[in-house]
Protein backbone atom coordinates (compact mmCIF):
# COMPACT_ATOMS: atom_id res chain seq x y z
CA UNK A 1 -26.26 -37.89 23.14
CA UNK A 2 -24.88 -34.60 23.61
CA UNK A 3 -23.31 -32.44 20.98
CA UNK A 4 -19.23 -33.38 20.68
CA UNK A 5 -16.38 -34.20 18.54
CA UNK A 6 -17.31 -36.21 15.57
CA UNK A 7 -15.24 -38.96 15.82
CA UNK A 8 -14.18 -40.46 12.36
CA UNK A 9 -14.66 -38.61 8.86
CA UNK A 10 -17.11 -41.29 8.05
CA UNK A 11 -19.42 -39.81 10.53
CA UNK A 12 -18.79 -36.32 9.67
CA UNK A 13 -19.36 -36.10 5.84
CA UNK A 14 -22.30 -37.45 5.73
CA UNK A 15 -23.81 -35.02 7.88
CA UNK A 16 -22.14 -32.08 6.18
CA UNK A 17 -23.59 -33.40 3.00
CA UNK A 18 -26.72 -33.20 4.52
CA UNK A 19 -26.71 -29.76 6.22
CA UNK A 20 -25.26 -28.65 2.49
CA UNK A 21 -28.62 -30.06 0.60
CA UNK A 22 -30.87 -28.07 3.44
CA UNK A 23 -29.28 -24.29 1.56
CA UNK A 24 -31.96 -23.96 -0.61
CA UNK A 25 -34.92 -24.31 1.86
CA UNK A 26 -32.97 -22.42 4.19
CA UNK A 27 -32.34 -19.44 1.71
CA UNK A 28 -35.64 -19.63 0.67
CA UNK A 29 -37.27 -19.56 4.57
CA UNK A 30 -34.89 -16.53 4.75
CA UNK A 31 -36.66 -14.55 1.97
CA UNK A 32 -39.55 -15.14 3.36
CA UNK A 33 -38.86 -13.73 6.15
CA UNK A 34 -38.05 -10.40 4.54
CA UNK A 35 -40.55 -7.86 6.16
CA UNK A 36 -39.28 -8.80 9.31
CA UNK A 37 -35.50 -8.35 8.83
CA UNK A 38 -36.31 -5.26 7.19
CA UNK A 39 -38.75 -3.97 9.57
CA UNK A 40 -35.81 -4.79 12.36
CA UNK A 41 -33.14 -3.33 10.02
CA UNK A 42 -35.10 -0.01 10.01
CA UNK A 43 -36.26 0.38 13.51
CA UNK A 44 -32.89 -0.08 14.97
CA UNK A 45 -30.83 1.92 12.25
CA UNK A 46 -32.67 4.62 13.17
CA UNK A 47 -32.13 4.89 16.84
CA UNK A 48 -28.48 6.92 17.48
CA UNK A 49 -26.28 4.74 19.06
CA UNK A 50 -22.35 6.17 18.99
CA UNK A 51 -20.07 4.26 21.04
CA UNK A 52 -20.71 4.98 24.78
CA UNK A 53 -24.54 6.29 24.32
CA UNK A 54 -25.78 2.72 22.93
CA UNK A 55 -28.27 1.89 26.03
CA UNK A 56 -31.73 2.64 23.75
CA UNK A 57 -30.74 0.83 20.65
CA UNK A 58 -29.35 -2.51 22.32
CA UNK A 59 -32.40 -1.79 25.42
CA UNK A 60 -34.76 -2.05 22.12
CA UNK A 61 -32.66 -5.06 20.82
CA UNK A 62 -33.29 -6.85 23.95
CA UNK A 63 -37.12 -6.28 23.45
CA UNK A 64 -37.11 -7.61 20.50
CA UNK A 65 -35.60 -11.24 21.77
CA UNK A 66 -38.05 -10.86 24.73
CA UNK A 67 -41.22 -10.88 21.91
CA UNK A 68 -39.34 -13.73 20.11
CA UNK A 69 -39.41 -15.92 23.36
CA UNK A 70 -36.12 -15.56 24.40
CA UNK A 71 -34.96 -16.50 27.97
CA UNK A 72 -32.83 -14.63 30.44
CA UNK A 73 -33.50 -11.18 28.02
CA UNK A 74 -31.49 -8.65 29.84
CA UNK A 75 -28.73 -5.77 29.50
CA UNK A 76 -25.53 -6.12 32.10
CA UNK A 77 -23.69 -3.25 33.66
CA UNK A 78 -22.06 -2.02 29.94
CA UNK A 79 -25.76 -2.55 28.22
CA UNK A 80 -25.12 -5.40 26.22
CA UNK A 81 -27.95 -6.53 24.72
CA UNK A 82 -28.49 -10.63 25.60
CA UNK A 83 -31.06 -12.91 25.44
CA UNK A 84 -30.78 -16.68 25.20
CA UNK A 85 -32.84 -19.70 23.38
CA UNK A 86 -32.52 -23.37 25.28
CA UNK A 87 -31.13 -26.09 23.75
CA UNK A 88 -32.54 -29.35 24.05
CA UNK A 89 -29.80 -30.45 25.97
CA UNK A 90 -28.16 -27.60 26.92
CA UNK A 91 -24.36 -28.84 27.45
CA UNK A 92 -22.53 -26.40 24.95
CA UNK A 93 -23.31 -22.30 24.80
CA UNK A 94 -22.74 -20.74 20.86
CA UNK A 95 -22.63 -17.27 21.17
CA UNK A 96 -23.71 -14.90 18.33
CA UNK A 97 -23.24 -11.55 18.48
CA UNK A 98 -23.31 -7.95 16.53
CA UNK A 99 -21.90 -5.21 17.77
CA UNK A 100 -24.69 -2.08 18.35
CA UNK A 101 -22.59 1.37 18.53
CA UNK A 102 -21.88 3.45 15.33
CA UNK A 103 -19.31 5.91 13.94
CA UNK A 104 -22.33 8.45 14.23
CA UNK A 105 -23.21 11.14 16.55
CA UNK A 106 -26.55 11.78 17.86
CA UNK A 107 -27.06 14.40 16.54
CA UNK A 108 -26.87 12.45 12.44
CA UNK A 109 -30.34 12.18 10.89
CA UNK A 110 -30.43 8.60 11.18
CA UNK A 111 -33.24 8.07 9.07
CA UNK A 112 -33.47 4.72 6.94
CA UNK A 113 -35.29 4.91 3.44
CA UNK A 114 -35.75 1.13 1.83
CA UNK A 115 -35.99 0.99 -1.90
CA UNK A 116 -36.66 -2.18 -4.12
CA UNK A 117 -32.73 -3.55 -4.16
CA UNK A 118 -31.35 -1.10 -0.83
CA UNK A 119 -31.42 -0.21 2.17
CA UNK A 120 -29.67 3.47 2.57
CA UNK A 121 -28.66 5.44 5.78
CA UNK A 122 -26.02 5.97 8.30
CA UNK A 123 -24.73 2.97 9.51
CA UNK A 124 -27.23 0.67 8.32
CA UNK A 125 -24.14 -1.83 7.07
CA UNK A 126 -22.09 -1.33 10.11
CA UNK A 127 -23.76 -2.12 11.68
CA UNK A 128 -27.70 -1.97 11.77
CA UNK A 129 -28.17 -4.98 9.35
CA UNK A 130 -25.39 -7.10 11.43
CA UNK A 131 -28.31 -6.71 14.89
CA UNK A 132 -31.74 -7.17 12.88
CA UNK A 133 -29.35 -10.27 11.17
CA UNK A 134 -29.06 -11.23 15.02
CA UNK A 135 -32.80 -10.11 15.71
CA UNK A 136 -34.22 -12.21 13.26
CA UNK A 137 -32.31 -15.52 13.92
CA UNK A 138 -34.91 -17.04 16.38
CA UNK A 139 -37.90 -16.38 13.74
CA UNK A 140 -35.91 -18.03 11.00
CA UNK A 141 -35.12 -21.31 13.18
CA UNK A 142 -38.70 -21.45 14.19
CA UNK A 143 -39.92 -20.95 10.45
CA UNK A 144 -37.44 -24.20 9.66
CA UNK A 145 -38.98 -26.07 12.62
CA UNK A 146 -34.94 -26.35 13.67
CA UNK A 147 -34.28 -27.19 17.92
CA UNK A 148 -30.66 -26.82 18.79
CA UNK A 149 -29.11 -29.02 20.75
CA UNK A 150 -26.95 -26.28 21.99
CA UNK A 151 -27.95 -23.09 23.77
CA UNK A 152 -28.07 -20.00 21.61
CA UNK A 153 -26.84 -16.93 23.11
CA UNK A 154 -27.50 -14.07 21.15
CA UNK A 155 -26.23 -10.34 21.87
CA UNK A 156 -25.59 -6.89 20.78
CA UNK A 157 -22.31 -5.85 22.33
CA UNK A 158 -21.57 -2.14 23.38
CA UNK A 159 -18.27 -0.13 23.17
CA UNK A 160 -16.80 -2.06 20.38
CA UNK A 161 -15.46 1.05 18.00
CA UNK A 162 -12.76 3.30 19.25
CA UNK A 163 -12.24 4.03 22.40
CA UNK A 164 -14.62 1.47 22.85
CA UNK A 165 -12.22 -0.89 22.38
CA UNK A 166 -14.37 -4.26 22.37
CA UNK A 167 -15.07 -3.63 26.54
CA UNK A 168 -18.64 -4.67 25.93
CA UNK A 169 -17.67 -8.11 24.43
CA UNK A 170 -14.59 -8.36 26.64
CA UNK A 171 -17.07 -7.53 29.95
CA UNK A 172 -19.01 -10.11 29.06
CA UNK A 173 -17.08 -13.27 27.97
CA UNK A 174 -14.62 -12.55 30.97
CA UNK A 175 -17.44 -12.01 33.72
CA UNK A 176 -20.26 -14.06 32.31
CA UNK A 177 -21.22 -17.38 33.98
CA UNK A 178 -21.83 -19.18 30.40
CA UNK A 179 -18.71 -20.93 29.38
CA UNK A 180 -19.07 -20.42 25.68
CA UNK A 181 -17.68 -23.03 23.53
CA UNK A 182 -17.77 -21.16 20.11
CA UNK A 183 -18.28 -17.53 18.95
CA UNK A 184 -19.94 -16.12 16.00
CA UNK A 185 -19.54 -12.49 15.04
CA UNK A 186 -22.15 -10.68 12.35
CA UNK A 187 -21.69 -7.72 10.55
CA UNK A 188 -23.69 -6.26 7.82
CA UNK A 189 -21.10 -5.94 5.16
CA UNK A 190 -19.68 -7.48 3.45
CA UNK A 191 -21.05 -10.77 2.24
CA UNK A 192 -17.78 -13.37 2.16
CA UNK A 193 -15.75 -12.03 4.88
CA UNK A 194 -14.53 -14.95 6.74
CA UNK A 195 -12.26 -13.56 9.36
CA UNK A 196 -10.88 -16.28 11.57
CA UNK A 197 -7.43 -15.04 12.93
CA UNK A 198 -6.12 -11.14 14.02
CA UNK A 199 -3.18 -9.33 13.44
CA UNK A 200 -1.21 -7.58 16.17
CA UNK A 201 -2.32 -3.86 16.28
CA UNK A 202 -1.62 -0.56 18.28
CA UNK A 203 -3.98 2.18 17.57
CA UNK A 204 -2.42 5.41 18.65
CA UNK A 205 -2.27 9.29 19.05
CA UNK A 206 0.56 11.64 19.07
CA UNK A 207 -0.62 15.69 20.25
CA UNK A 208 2.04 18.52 19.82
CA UNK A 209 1.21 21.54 22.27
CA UNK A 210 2.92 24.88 22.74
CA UNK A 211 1.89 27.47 24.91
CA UNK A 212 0.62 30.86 24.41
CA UNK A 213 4.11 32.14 24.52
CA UNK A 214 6.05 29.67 23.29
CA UNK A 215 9.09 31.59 21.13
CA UNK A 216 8.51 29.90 17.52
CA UNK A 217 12.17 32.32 16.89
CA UNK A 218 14.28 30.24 19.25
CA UNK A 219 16.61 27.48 17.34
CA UNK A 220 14.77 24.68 17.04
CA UNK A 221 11.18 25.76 17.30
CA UNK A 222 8.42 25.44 15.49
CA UNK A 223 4.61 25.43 14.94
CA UNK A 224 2.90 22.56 15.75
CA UNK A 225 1.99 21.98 12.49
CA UNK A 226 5.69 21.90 11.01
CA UNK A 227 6.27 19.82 14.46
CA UNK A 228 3.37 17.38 13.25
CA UNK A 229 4.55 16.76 10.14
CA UNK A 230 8.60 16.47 11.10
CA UNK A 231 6.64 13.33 13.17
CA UNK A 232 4.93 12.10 10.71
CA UNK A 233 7.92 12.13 8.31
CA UNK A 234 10.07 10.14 10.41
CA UNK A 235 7.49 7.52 11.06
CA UNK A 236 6.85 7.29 7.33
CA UNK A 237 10.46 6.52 7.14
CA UNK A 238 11.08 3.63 9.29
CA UNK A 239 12.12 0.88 7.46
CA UNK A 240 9.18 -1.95 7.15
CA UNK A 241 9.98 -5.82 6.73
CA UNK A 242 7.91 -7.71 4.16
CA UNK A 243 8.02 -10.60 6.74
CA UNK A 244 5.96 -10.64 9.19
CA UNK A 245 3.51 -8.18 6.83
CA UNK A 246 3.62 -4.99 8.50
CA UNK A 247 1.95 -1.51 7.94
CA UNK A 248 1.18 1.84 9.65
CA UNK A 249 -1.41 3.72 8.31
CA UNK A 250 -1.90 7.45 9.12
CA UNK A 251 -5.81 7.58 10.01
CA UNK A 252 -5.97 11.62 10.70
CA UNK A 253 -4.83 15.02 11.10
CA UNK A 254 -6.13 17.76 12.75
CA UNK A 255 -4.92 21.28 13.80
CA UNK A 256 -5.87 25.03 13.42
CA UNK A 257 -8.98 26.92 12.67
CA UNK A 258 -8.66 29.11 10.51
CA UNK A 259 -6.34 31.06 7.75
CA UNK A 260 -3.93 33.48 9.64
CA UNK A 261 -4.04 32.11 12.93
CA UNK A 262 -0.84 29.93 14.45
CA UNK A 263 -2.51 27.26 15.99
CA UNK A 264 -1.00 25.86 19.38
CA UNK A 265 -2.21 22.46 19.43
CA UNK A 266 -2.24 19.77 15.95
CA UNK A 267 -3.03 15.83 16.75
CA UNK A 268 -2.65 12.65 14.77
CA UNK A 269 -3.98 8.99 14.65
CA UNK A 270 -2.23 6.16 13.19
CA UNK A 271 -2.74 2.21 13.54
CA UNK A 272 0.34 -0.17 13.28
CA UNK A 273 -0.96 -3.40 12.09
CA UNK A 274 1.96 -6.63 11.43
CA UNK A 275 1.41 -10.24 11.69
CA UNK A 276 4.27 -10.25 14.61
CA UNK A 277 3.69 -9.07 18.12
CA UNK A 278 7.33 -8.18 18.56
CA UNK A 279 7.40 -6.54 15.19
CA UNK A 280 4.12 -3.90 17.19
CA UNK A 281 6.60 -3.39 20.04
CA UNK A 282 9.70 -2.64 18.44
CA UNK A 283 7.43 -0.03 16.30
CA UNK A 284 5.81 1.45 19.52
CA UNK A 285 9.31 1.79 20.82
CA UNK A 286 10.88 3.72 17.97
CA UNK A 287 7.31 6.01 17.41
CA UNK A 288 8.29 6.86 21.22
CA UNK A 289 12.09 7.67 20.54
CA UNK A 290 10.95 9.88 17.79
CA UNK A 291 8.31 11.30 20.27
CA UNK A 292 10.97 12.24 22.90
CA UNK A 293 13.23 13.33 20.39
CA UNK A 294 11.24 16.34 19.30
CA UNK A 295 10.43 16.73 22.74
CA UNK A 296 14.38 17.52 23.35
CA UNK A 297 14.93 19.42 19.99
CA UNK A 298 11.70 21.59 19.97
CA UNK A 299 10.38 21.76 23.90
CA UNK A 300 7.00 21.88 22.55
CA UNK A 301 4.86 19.60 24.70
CA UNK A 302 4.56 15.85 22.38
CA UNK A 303 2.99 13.18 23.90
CA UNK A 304 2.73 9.97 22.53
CA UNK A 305 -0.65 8.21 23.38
CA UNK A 306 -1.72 4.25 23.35
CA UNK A 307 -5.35 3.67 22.64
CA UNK A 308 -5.61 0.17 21.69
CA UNK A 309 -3.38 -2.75 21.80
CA UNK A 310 -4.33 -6.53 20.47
CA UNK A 311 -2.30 -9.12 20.30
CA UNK A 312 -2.01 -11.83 16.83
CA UNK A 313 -3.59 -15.00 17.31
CA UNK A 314 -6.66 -16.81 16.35
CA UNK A 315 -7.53 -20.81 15.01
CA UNK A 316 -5.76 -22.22 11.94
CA UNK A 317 -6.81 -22.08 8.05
CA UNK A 318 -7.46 -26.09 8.58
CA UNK A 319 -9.88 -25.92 11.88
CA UNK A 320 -13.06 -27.43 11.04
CA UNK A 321 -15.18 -24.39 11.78
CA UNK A 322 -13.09 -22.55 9.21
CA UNK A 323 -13.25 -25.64 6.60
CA UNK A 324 -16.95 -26.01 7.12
CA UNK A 325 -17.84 -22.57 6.32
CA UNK A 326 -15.99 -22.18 3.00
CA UNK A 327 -17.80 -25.31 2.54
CA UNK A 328 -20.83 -23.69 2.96
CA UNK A 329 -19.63 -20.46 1.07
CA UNK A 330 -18.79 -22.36 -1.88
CA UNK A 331 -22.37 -23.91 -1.94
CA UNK A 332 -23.44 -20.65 -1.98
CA UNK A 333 -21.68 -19.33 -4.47
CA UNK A 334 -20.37 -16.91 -2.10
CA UNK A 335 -16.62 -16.06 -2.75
CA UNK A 336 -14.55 -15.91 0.67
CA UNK A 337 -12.77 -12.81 1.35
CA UNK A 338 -10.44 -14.11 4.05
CA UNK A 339 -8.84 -11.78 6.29
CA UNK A 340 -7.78 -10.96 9.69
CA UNK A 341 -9.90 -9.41 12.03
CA UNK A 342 -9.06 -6.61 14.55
CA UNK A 343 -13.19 -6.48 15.68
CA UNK A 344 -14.76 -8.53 18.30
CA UNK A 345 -13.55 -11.52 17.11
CA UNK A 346 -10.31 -10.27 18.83
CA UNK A 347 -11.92 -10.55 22.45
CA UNK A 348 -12.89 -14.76 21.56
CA UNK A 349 -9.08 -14.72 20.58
CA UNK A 350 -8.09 -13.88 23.52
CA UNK A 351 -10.50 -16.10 25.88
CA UNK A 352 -9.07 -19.31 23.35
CA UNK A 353 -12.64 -19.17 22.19
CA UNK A 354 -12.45 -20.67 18.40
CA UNK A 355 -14.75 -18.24 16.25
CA UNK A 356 -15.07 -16.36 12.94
CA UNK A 357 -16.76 -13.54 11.32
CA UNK A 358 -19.36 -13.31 9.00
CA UNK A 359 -20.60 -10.52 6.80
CA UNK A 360 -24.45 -10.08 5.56
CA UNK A 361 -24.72 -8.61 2.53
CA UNK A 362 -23.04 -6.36 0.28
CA UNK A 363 -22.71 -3.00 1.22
CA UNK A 364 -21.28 0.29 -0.80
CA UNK A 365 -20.43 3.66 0.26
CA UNK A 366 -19.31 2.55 4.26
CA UNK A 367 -18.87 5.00 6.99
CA UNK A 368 -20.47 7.93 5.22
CA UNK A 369 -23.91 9.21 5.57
CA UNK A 370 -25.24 7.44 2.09
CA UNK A 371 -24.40 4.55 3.15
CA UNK A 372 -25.99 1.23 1.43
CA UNK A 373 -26.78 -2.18 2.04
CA UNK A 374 -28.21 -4.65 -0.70
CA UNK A 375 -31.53 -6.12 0.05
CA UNK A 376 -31.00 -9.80 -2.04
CA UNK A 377 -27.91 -10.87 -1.12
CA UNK A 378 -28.99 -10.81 2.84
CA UNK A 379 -31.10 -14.12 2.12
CA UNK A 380 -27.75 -15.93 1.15
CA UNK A 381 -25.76 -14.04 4.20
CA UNK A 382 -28.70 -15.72 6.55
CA UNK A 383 -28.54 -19.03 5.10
CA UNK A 384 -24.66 -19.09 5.73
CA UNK A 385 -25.02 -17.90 9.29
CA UNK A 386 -27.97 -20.29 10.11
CA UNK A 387 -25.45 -23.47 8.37
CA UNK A 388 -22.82 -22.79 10.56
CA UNK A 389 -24.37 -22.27 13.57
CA UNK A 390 -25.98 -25.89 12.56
CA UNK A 391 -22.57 -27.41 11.91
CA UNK A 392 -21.16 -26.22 15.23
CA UNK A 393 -24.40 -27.15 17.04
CA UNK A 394 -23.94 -30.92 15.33
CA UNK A 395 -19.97 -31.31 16.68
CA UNK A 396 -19.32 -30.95 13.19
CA UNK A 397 -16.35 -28.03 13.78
CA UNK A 398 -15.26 -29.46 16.70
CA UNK A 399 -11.36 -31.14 16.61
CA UNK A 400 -11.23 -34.59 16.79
């Protein structure tokens, strides 16, 4: 009988009850598995891989499902990473997947050093622990003797940071073949996220230029830096509702070189986040009248640049996938830090794909060049990502 909706609760309990009392063997088949997650932890943290130059970490990835016995092991036109493990019966696809570019150049020492409690090194939270996690999966169900019903699909995604903006995720789920019935997104830190929903978002950059002899005496005029900030002051003044929950956050700065030279160009990035889609345009639209504004009153060159734009949306607080893994959280003793997600689970959001996001392990010090993953916690972060991927391979998330 293939997978599908449990029908009555009677059915479904029971079978949650059991999948609960299999934690302990599951976290304990985890830890000993622990040279091998850290072995794949280290040797692809420490290949480069900044968005857009990912092709030798995720090619590596998808050498590493090939020597697991993975089928179909391949990278697609954007290098993601995929390789797939039959079901027994084939009928549903659950796809897992970590996303493989970094915050960090090439040029980073990307060395990994382990210790006795922590892993430390550039990105090895975000997100080298979130692809050996991935990596290591197949191992871990063969150690438990566990055959899903469903086909597993796992991959390391490309162009997910930035600019990036999720394309290798988005590629794939709108171009693949496999109709994938649920979605499971890993990262390495931090043990409890559950994300589940996102929040409407528009990542943008505003650049004031002035040429060479641009006449900073004329009425009006500035430098771009005094330009810059005139922006920035207005935009910190717009008047935010506390329903829908709305922010903008003012990510960077940059201008100038040096002490007593007038620099001609400054830049900013900001992110507007609110739970209202409407609420993101009306802010675009007044950012833009403030943009063209200073235009008018300074002619220096402004231009007001969209990188990223998401829409809100996601599956409820009471969809079985969600219920089942607090369920599984709480058997952990893992304490759920709920929150919305503007990562890949944005790209199953928008293909009506129900998902959620799970973190590893606990991580300190993220995006800088120290930074650390704990080694003990990432027994209980597999045990929670093998349950669920049980429950949903059982029917137990779907809706009745």
């Amino acid at each position: 009988m293939p997978p599908g909706p449990v029908q009555a609760d009677s059915q479904r309990e029971p079978a949650i009850e059991r999948l609960l009392g299999r934690l302990p063997e599951f976290r304990d088949a985890a830890a000993q598995i622990k040279e091998m997650l850290l072995a794949n932890l280290v040797m692809i943290g420490e290949i480069p891989s900044p968005t857009f130059d990912e092709q030798r970490r995720l090619r590596f990835l998808q050498d590493r499902f090939a020597e697991c016995g993975l089928v179909n092991c391949s990278t697609d036109e954007l290098n993601n990473a995929l390789g797939i493990m039959p079901g027994a019966e084939e009928e549903r696809h659950i796809l897992v997947v970590a996303h493989g570019d970094t915050a960090f150049a090439r040029t980073e020492d990307h060395t990994i050093s382990v210790n006795e409690d922590h892993a430390i090194g550039p990105a090895v939270a975000d997100n080298a622990l979130g692809l050996a996690a991935v990596a290591t999966l197949p191992t871990l169900l063969d150690r438990l003797g566990i055959a899903l019903r469903s086909n597993l699909v796992l991959m390391g995604s490309s162009r997910s940071l930035g600019r990036g903006d999720l394309e290798g995720l988005r590629f794939f789920l709108e171009n693949s073949p496999l109709k994938i019935d649920y979605g499971v997104c890993v990262e390495g830190a931090q043990l409890g996220r559950l994300s589940y929903n996102a929040i409407g978002m528009l990542r943008g950059e505003i650049i004031v230029e002035v040429p060479e002899e641009y006449d900073i005496s004329r009425f009006g005029a500035s430098h771009v830096i005094r330009i810059l900030n005139r922006i920035i002051s207005r935009i910190e003044q717009i008047p935010l509702p506390a329903e829908p929950k709305t922010t903008i956050l003012i990510g960077s700065i940059n201008s100038g070189s040096t002490y007593n030279i007038i620099p001609n160009r400054a830049e900013m990035r900001f992110e507007v986040r609110s739970e209202s889609a409407d609420m993101v345009r009306r802010l675009h639209d007044h950012i833009q009248q403030i943009v063209d504004e200073m235009v008018v009153t300074t002619r220096a060159n402004v231009v007001f640049h969209v990188v990223t734009q998401r829409e809100p949306g996601g599956i409820a607080f009471a969809h079985p996938l969600v219920q089942i893994t607090r369920r599984v959280m709480d058997n952990l003793n893992i304490e759920p830090q709920v929150s919305p997600s503007l990562s890949e689970l944005v790209a199953f959001i928008r293909n009506q794909i129900p998902a959620v996001t799970l973190g590893i392990s606990n991580g300190r010090n993220l995006g800088k060049t120290n930074e650390a993953i704990m080694i003990e916690p990432m027994y209980t972060g597999l045990t929670q990502l093998l349950a669920v991927l049980i429950a949903i391979d059982e029917g137990l998330c779907d809706v009745d």
